[in-house]
C-alpha atoms as a PDB file:
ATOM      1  CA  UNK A   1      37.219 197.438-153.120  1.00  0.00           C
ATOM      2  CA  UNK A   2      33.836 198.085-151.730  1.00  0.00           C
ATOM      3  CA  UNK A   3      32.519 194.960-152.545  1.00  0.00           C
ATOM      4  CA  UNK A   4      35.615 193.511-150.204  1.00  0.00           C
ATOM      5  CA  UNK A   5      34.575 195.606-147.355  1.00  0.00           C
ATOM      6  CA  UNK A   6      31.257 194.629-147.638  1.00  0.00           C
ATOM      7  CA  UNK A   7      31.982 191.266-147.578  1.00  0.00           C
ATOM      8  CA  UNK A   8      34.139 191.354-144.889  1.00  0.00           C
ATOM      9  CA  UNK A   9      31.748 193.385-142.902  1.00  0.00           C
ATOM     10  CA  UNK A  10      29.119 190.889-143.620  1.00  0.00           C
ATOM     11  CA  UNK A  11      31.371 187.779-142.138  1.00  0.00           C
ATOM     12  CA  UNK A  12      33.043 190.109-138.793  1.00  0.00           C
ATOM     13  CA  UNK A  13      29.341 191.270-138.016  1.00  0.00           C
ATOM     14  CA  UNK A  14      27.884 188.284-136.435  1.00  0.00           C
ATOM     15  CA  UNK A  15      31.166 187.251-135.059  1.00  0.00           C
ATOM     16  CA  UNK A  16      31.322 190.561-132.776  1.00  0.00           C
ATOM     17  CA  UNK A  17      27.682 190.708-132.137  1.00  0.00           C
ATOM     18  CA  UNK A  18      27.588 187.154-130.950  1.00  0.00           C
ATOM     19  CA  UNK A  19      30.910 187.857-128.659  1.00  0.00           C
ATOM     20  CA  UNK A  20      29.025 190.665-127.594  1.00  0.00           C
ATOM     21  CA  UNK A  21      26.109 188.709-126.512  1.00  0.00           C
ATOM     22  CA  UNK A  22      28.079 185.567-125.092  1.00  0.00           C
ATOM     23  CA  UNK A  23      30.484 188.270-122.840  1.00  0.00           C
ATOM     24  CA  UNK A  24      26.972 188.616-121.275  1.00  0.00           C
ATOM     25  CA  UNK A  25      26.329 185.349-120.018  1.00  0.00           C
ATOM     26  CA  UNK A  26      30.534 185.001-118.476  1.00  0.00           C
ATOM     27  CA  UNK A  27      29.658 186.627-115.520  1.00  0.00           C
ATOM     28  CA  UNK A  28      29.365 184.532-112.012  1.00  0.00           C
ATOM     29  CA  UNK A  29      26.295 183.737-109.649  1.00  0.00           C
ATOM     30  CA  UNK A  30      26.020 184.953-106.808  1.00  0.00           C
ATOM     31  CA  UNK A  31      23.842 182.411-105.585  1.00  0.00           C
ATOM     32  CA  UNK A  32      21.754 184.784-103.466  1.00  0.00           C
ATOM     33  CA  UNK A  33      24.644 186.175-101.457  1.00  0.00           C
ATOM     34  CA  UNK A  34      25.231 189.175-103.457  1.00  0.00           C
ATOM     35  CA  UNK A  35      28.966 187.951-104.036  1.00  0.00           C
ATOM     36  CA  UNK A  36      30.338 186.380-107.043  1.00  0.00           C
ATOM     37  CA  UNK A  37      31.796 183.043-107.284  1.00  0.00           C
ATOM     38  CA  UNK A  38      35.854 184.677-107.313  1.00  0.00           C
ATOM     39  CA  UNK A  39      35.213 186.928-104.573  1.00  0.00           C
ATOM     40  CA  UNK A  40      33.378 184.638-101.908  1.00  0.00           C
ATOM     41  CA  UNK A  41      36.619 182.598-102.510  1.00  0.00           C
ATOM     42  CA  UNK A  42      39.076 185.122-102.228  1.00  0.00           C
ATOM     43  CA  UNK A  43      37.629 186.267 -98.884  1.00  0.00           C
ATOM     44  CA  UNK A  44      37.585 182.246 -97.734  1.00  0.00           C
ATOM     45  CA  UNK A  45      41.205 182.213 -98.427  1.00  0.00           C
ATOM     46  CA  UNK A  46      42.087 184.773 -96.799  1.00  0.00           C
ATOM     47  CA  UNK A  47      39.991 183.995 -94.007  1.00  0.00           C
ATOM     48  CA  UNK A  48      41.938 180.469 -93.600  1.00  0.00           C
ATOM     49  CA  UNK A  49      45.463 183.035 -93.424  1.00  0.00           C
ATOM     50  CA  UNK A  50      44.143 185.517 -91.421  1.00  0.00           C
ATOM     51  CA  UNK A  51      46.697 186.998 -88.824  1.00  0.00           C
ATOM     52  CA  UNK A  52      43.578 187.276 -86.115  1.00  0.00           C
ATOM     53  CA  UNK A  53      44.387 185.607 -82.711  1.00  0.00           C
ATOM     54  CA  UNK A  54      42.279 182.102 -82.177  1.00  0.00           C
ATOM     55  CA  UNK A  55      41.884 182.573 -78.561  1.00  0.00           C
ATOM     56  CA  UNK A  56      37.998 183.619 -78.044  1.00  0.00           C
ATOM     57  CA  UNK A  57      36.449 184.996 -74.999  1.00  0.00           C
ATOM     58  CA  UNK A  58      34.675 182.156 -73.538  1.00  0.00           C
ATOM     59  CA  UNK A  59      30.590 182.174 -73.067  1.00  0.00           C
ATOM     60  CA  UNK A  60      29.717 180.954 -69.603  1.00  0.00           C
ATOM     61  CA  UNK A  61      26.758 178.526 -70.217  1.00  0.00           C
END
């Protein structure tokens, strides 16, 4: 029995220590904006359906 659990030990090991390391390299730029990739574009889209009147003040040049 021990010599199963060693074995299977020995094969689930790597496996979760090299998911484990990979999970570390999923995460998104930020590309120097200090936002990831989902939220940049969850703040464009719902820019694009924002409620905000279009009407600006106008500048005087």
């Amino acid at each position: 029995m021990t010599e199963r659990y060693n074995a299977r030990l020995a094969l689930l090991a790597p496996l979760v220590a090299s998911g484990l390391a990979l999970s570390g390299c999923m995460g998104s730029p930020t590309y120097g904006t200090d936002k990831t990739a989902g939220e940049q574009l969850a703040g464009d889209i719902s820019g694009a359906f924002s409620f905000a009147p279009k009407r600006k003040e106008q500048i005087d040049y």
